[in-house]
Every structure is written in C-alpha cells, then in structure tokens.
Protein backbone atom coordinates (compact mmCIF):
# COMPACT_ATOMS: atom_id res chain seq x y z
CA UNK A 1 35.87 8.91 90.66
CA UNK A 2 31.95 8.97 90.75
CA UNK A 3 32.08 12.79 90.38
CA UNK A 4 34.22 12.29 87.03
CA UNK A 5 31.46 9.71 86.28
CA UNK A 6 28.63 12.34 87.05
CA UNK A 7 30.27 14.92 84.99
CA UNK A 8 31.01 12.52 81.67
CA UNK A 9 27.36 11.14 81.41
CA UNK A 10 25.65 14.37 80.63
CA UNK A 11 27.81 15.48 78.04
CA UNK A 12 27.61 11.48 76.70
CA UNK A 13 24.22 12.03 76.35
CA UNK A 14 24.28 15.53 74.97
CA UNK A 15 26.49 13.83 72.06
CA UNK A 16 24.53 11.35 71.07
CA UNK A 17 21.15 13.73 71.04
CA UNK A 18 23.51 15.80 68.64
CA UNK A 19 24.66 13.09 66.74
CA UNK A 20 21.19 11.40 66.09
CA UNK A 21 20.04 15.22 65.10
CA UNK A 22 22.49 15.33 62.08
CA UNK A 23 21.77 11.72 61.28
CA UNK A 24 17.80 13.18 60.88
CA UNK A 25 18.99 16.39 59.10
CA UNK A 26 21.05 14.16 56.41
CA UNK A 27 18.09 11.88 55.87
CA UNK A 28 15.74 14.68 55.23
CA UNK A 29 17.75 16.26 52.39
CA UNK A 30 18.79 12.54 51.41
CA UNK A 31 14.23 12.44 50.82
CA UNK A 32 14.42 15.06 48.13
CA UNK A 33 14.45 13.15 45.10
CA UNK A 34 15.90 14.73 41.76
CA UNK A 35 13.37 13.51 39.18
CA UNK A 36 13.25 13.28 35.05
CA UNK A 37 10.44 15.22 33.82
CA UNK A 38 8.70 16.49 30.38
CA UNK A 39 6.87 19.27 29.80
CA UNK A 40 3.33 18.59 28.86
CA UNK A 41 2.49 19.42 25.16
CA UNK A 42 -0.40 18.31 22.72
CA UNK A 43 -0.26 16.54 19.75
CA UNK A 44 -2.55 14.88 17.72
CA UNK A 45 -4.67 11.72 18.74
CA UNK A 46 -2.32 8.97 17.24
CA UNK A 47 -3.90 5.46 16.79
CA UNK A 48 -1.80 2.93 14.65
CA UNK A 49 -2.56 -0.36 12.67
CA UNK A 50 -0.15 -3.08 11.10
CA UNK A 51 -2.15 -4.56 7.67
CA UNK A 52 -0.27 -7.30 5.95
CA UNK A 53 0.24 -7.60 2.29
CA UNK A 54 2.75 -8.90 -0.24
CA UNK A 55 5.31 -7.30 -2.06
CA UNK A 56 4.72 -7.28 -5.49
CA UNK A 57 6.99 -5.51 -8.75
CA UNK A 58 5.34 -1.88 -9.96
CA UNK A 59 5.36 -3.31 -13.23
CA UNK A 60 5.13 -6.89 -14.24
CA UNK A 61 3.72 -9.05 -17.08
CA UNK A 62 2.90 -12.23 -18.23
CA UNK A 63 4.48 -12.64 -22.21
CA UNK A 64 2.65 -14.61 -24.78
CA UNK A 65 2.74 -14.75 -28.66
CA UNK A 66 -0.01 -12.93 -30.32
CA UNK A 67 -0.25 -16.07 -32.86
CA UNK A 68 0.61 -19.58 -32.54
CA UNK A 69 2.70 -21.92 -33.44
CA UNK A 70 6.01 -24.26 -33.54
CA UNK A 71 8.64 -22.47 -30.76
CA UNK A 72 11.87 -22.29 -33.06
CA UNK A 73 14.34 -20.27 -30.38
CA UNK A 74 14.66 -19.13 -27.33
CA UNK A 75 16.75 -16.52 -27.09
CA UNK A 76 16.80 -15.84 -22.76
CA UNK A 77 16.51 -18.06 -19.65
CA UNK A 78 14.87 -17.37 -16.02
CA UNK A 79 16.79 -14.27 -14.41
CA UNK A 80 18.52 -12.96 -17.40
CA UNK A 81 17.92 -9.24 -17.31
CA UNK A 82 16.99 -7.77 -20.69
CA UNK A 83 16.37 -4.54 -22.69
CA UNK A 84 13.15 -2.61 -23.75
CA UNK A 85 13.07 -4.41 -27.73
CA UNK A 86 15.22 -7.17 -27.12
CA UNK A 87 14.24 -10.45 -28.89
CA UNK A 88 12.93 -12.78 -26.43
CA UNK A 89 11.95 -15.93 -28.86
CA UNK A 90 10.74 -16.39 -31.86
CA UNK A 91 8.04 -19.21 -33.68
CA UNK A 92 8.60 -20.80 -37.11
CA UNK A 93 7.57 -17.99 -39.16
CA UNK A 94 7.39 -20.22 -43.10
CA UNK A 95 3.23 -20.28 -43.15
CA UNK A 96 3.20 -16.89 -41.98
CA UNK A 97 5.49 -15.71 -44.50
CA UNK A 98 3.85 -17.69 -46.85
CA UNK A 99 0.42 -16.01 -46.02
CA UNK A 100 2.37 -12.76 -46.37
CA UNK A 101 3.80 -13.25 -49.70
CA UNK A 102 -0.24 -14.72 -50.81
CA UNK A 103 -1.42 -11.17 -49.44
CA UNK A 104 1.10 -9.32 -51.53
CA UNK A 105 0.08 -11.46 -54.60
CA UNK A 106 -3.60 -10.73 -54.26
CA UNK A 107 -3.25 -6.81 -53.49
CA UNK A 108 -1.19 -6.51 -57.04
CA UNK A 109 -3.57 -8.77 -58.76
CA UNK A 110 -6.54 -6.40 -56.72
CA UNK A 111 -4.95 -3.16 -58.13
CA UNK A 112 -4.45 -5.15 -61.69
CA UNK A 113 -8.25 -5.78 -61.65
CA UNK A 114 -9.25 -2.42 -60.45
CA UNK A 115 -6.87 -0.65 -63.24
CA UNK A 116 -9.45 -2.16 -66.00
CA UNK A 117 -12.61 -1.61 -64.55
CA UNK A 118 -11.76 1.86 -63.87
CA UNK A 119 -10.57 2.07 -67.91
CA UNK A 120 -13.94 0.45 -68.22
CA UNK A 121 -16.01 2.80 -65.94
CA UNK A 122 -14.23 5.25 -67.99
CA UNK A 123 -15.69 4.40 -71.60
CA UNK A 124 -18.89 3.78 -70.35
CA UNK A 125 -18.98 6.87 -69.02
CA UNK A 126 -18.20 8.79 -72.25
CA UNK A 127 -20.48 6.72 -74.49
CA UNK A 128 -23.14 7.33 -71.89
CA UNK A 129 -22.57 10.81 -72.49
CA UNK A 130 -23.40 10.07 -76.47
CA UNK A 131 -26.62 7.70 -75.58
CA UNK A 132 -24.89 4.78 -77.66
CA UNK A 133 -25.30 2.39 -74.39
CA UNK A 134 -28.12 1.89 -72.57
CA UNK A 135 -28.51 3.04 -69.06
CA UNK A 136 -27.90 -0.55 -67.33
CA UNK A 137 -24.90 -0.98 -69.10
CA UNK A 138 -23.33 1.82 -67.97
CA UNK A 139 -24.41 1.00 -64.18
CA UNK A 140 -22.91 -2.47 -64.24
CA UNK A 141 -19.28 -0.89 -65.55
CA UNK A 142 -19.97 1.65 -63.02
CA UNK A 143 -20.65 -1.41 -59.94
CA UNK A 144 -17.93 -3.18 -61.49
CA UNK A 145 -15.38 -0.04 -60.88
CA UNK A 146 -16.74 0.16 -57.02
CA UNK A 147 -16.32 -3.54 -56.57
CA UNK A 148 -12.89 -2.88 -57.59
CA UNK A 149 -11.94 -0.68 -55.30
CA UNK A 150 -13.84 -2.42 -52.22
CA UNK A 151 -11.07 -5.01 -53.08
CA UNK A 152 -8.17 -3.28 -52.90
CA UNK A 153 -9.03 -2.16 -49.74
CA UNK A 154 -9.69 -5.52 -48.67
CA UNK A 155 -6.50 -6.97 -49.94
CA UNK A 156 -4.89 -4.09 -48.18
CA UNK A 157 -6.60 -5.11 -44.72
CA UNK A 158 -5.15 -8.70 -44.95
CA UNK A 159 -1.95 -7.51 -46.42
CA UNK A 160 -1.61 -5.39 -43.12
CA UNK A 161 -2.77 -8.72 -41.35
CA UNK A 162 -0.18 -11.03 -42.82
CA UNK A 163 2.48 -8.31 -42.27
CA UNK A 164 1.46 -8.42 -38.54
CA UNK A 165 1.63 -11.86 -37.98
CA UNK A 166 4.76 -12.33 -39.42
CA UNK A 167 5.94 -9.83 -36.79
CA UNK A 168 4.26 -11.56 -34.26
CA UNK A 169 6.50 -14.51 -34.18
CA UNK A 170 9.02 -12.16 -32.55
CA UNK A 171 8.52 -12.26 -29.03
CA UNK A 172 9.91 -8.72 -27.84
CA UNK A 173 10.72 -7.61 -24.61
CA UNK A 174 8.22 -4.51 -23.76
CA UNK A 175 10.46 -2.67 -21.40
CA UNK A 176 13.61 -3.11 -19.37
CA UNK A 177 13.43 -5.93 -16.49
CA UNK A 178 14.65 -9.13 -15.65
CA UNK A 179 12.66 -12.38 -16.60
CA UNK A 180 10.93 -14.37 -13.24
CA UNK A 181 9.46 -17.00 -15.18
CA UNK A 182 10.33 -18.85 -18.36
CA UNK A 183 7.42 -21.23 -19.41
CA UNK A 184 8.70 -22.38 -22.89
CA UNK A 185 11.23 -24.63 -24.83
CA UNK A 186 12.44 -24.80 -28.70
CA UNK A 187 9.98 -27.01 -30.51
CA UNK A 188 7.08 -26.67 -28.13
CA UNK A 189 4.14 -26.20 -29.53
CA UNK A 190 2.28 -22.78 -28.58
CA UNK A 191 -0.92 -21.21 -28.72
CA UNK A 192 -1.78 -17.41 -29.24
CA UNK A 193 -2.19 -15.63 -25.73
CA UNK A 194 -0.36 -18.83 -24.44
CA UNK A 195 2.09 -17.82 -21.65
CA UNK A 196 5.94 -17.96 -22.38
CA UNK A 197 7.55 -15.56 -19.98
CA UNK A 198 7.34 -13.68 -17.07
CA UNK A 199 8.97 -10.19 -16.57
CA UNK A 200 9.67 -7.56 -13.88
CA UNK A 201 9.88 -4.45 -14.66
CA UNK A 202 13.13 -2.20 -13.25
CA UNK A 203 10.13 0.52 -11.61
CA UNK A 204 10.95 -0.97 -7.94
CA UNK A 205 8.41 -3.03 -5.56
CA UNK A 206 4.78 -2.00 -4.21
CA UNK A 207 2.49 -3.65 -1.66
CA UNK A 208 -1.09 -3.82 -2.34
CA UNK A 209 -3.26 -4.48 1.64
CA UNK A 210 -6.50 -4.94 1.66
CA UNK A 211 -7.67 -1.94 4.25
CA UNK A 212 -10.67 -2.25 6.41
CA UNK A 213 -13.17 0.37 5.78
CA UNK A 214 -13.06 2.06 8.99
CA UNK A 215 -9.72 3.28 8.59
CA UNK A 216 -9.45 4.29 5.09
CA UNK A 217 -11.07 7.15 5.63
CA UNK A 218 -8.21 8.32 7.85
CA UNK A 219 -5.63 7.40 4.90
CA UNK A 220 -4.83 9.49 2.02
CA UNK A 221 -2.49 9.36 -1.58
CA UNK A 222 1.04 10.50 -0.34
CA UNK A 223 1.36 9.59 3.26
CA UNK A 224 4.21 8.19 4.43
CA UNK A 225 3.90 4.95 5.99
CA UNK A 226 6.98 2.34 8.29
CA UNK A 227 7.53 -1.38 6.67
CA UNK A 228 8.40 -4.19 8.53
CA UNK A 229 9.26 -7.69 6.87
CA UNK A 230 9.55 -10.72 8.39
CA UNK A 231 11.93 -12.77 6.43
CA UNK A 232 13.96 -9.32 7.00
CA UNK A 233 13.72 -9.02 10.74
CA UNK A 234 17.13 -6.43 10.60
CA UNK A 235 15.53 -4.47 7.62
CA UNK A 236 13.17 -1.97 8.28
CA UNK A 237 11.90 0.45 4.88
CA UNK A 238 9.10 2.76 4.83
CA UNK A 239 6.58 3.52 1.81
CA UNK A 240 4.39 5.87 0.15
CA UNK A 241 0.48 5.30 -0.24
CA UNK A 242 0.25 5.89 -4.16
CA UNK A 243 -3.23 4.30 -4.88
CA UNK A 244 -6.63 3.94 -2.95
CA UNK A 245 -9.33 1.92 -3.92
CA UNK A 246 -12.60 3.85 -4.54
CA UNK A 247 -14.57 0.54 -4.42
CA UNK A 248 -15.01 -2.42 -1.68
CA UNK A 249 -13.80 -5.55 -1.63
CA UNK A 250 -13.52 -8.86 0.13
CA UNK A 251 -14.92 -8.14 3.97
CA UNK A 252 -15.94 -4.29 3.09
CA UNK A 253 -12.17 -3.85 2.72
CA UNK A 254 -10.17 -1.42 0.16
CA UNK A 255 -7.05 -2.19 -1.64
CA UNK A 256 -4.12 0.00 -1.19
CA UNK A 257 -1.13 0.39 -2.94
CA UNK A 258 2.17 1.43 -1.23
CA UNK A 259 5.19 2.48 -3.42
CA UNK A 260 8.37 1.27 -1.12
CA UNK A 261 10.80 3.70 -0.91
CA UNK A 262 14.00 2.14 0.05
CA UNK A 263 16.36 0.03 -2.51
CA UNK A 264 16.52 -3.08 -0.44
CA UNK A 265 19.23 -5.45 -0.68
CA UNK A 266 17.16 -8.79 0.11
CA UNK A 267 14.01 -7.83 -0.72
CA UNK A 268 12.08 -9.55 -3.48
CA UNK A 269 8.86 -9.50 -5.04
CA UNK A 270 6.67 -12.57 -2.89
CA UNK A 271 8.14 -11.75 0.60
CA UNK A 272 5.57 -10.87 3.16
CA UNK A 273 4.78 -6.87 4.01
CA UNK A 274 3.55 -5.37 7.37
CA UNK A 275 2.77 -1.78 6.41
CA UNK A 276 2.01 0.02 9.72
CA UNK A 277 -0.96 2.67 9.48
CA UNK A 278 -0.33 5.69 11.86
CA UNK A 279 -3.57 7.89 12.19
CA UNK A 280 -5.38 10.42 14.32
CA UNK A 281 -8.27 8.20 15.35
CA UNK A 282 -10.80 7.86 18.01
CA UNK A 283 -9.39 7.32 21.82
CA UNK A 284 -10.88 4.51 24.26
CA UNK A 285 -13.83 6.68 25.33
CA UNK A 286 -14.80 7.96 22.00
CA UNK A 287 -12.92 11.25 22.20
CA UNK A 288 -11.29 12.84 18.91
CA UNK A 289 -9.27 15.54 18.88
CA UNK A 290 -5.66 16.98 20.82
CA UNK A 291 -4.41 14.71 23.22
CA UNK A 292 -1.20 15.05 25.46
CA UNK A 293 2.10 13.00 24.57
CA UNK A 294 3.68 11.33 27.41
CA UNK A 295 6.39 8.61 27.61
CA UNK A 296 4.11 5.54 29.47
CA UNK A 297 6.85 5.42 32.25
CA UNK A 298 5.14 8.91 33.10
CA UNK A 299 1.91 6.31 34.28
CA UNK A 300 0.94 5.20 37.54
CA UNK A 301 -1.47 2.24 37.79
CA UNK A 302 -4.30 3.56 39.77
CA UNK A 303 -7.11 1.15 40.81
CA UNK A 304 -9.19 -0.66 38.19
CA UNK A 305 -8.68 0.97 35.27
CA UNK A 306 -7.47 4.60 36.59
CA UNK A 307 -3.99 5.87 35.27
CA UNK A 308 -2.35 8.40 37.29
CA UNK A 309 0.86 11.00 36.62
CA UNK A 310 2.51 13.19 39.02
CA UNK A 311 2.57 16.66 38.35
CA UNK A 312 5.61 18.95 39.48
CA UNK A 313 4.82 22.68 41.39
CA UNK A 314 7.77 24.67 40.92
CA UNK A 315 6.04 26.75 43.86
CA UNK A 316 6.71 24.04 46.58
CA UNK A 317 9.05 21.76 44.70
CA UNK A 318 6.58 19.38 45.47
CA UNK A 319 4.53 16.83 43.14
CA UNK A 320 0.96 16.27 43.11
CA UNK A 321 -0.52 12.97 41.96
CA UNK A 322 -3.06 13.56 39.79
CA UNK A 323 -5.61 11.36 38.05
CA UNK A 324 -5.47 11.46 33.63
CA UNK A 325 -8.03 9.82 30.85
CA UNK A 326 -5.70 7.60 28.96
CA UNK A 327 -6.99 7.65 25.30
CA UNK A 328 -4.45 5.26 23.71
CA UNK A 329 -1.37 3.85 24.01
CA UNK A 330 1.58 3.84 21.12
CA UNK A 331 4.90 3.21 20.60
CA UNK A 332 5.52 3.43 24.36
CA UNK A 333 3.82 6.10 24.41
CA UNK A 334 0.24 7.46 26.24
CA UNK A 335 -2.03 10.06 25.07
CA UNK A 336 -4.26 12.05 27.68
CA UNK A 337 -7.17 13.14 26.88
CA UNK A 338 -7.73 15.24 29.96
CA UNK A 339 -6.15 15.44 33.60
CA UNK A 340 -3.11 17.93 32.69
CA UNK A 341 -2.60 21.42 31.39
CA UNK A 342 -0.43 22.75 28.60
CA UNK A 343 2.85 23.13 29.78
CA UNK A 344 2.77 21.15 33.05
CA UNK A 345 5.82 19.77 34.44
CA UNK A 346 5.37 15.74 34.42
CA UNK A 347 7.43 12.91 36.22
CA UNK A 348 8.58 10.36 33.41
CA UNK A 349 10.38 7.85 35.57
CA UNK A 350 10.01 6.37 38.86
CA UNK A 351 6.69 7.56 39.87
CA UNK A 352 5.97 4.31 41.97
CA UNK A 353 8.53 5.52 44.53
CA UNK A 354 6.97 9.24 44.80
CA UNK A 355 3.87 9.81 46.72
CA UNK A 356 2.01 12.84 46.58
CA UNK A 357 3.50 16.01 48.14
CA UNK A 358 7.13 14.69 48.44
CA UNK A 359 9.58 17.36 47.43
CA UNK A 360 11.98 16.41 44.52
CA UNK A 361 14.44 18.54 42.49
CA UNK A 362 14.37 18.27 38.38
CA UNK A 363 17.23 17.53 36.62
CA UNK A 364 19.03 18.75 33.89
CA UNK A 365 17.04 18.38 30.92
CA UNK A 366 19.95 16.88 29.40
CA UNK A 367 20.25 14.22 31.98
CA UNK A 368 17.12 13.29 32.44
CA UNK A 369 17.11 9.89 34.42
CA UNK A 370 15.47 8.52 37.38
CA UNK A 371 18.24 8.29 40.41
C-alpha cells in the first residue's frame, strides 16, 4: 500500500505543475487585448462659438397712410394673409376729392388764362414789328405770356398732388405676406406716417447676432452655419451667413445676418436663435494651423494638464503611450497639435486599461469597439 502511495504522488504532482502551466498559457493570450483604433489624419484647427440672436422675417414692414385722416374701412384683421395690391383700408376720401376736383378747376381756368395772353403776346409781337407800341408795352404782354405758363405748370404740380392724395387713402398691401399687427379701427382718427399694420413678408426668416470682433474675421458671406432653438429643443435647422456688417457696434461687435434654410413647422419670427460659429481658430497655446482629429475617448489624463494617447506598432503589436499638445476640444472631439504622425494607428477606447507596451490586436474597422 505505501508503495502504491509512493508511486501516485509524483505523478499527482506532475499534474497539477501541468495543469497550473495551461492555466498561465490561457491567461497570457486572454492579456492580448483587441482594441478600436483610428488612423491619425489632419484637419483643420476647428474652434466653435454659439452667438444668440432672434429670428426675425427677411422682409417686414410697418404700414401707414401717406395722408391723414378719418379711418372709413378696414378691409383685413391680424393673421389674414394677403396679396401684393390688395386693399388693406381705406380713409374718408370727400376733402381729398374735393381738393382734386379744385385742382382740375384751376389747371382749366390756368390753360384758359394762358390761351389769351399767348393771343396777346402774339399781337404785341406783330405791332412791335410795325413800331406802333412802345417797347414796354410789348414787354409786359410778353411777362404776362411767361406768367402764364409758370401757372400751368403750377396748377399741373398740385393737380398731380391732389391726384396723389386721393390715392393715398388706399392703404395697399406692398407685397405678398400675412399681417402680424393690426393697429387701427373704422372711425379712428389717423395721422400721415401713423402706423396701421404690420406685415411679413412670404421671403422666409433671418437672424441678425451681434458678432464679437475677434471672430468675424474668421466668418465670411455664404458659410454654412447649425441652429439651435430653444423653444424648439427637437428642431434643429442650419443657415446661411448672407450679410456682414462692415461697421462696429455695441461692445466692438458686428451684426450678422443669417438666412435660415429649413421651412420650419413651429418656428416664428420672435423665438430665440443660437447660431453656432465653426472656425479654424487659434489652439490653447497660440498655435494656428493643421491639427490632428481624434475622438476624446482616444485621451488619457496625464498629470496636471498633460493629455496622453496610445499609439499602436504593427511591428510588435504593442502600444506605446505617448504624450500629445491638446489644442482644443469640439464636439467630442480633440485636436493635436503635435505628439503623433500622419497616419499613426491610435487607441480610441479604453486606454485607461492599457499600459504601455501591452500587446493588443485591432479590430475590424467595421467593429470597432472596446471589449
């Protein structure tokens, strides 16, 4: 029996030494970690900045009678859309007309007048030519004619006045558009240049920021720019920079105007804008120019302010941490402003669980996850 004993315990032992052997072997490949990775390109410098404005109609005006007067209809209420020449209101038009019809009177009775000093003019002028009137008289028929025609042209002026006015109580709608604002009643009392209506034009919205002058020179006419609204948290639109201020404003700042591009539901003129300026800017340490893209799960936090990435060998199959320049960060994204090489394999997730030197494997590029 002890020799059975003797015999078993070696080979006991000579399992277990085996055993604990393959245990090591399986947690050595088990080390190799498959990674997600991106290859390291450059791009411009991105910085970004949201401006707030308000949305505003393209075209808009305030309506007012170009004479006064009694209101005597009103043809349209607030949000009625109307046509380019529709009648909007209209004043009591009687003195007017009256005024009209006193022009008319005074231009035939002008031309009457003129008519016989001309036929006077005329025989003055041919017993002028036979020296049986004297000199003066001839001048005064002469003065008379001129004065004549000086009134015509007078009477003409405020026939062309009267004819005006009495088109002016016709409030007419300029161009096609729905009326915001209505600001009079029948029998109210009006002034010329007195407001009566309000009117949006069918051109879409715009939204004028105020843009501080240390980015507008990275702005130009035409760039496309993302709008966020508040009210609107679901509705996201984008816009069109169609006007930049050449001159300072409030707080050295420049107006711009952005053209929004999307036909919006919900949105209406008032709401609140947040126009967000993407630009190639200046990094952190003052650098400007190409930068390297990489998602920010590609960043380590080194100590103080150091960022750190690991770079893959395909050599060794190993990764090297590696110490970058982090110019800016946006949109979840870093830029690097030195550190890495064109075309470098980088980690994107899970780089607080590799150390430098461990061996990983990359995955498919269509995978791309962190296991």
């Amino acid at each position: 029996m002890r020799t059975t004993v003797n015999y078993l315990a070696p080979c006991l032992l000579l399992s277990l030494l085996l055993s604990a052997c393959k245990q090591e072997q399986v947690t050595a490949e088990e080390a190799i970690r498959p990674i997600a990775w991106v290859e390291a390109e450059k791009s411009g410098l991105e910085q970004a900045r949201r401006l707030s404005g308000i949305v505003q109609p393209v075209e808009s005006a305030e309506l007012s009678f170009q004479v006064g007067g009694k209101v005597a209809e009103v043809y349209v209420k607030l949000g009625d859309v109307v046509k380019q020449g529709q009648l909007l209101a209209k004043i009591e038009d009687s003195p007017y007309r009256f005024n009209q019809m006193s022009s008319q009177a005074n231009l035939e009775q002008s031309i009457a007048s003129q008519k016989e000093a001309e036929n006077e003019y005329r025989r003055y002028a041919e017993l002028e030519k036979q020296g049986l009137v004297s000199a003066s008289g001839y001048d005064n028929a002469k003065t008379a004619y001129a004065t004549a025609n000086s009134a015509i042209d007078l009477a003409r002026a405020q026939l062309d006045i009267s004819n005006k006015n009495l088109k002016d109580t016709r409030l007419i709608a300029p161009y096609d558009g729905k009326i915001t604002q209505r600001m009079i009643e029948p029998s109210m009392q009006v002034a010329a240049g007195q407001g009566t209506f309000d009117i949006e034009g069918q051109m879409g919205l715009e939204v004028q920021v105020m843009v501080p002058e240390t980015l507008v020179r990275d702005i130009r006419a035409g760039q496309k720019l993302a709008i966020a609204y508040p009210v609107l948290p679901d509705v996201s639109g984008s816009g069109v920079i169609t006007e930049i201020g050449s001159k300072a404003q409030s707080a050295n700042a420049f107006p711009v105007t952005i053209l929004v591009k999307n036909d919006l539901q919900h949105l209406r003129a008032g709401m609140t804008a947040e126009v967000n300026f993407t630009f190639t800017g200046t990094g952190r340490s003052g650098y400007r120019g190409e930068a390297f893209r990489l998602p920010l799960s590609a960043l380590g936090a080194g100590v103080g302010q150091q960022a750190y990435v690991f770079v893959y060998d395909p050599q060794s199959s190993q990764v090297a941490k590696r110490r970058v320049a982090v110019e800016n960060i946006l949109n979840n994204e870093a830029f690097i402003s030195s550190g890495l090489k064109q075309g470098e394999i980088i980690a994107t997730a899970g780089v607080t669980y590799l150390r430098h030197g461990q061996r990983v494997n990359l995955l498919d590029q269509q995978v791309k996850q962190f296991n």
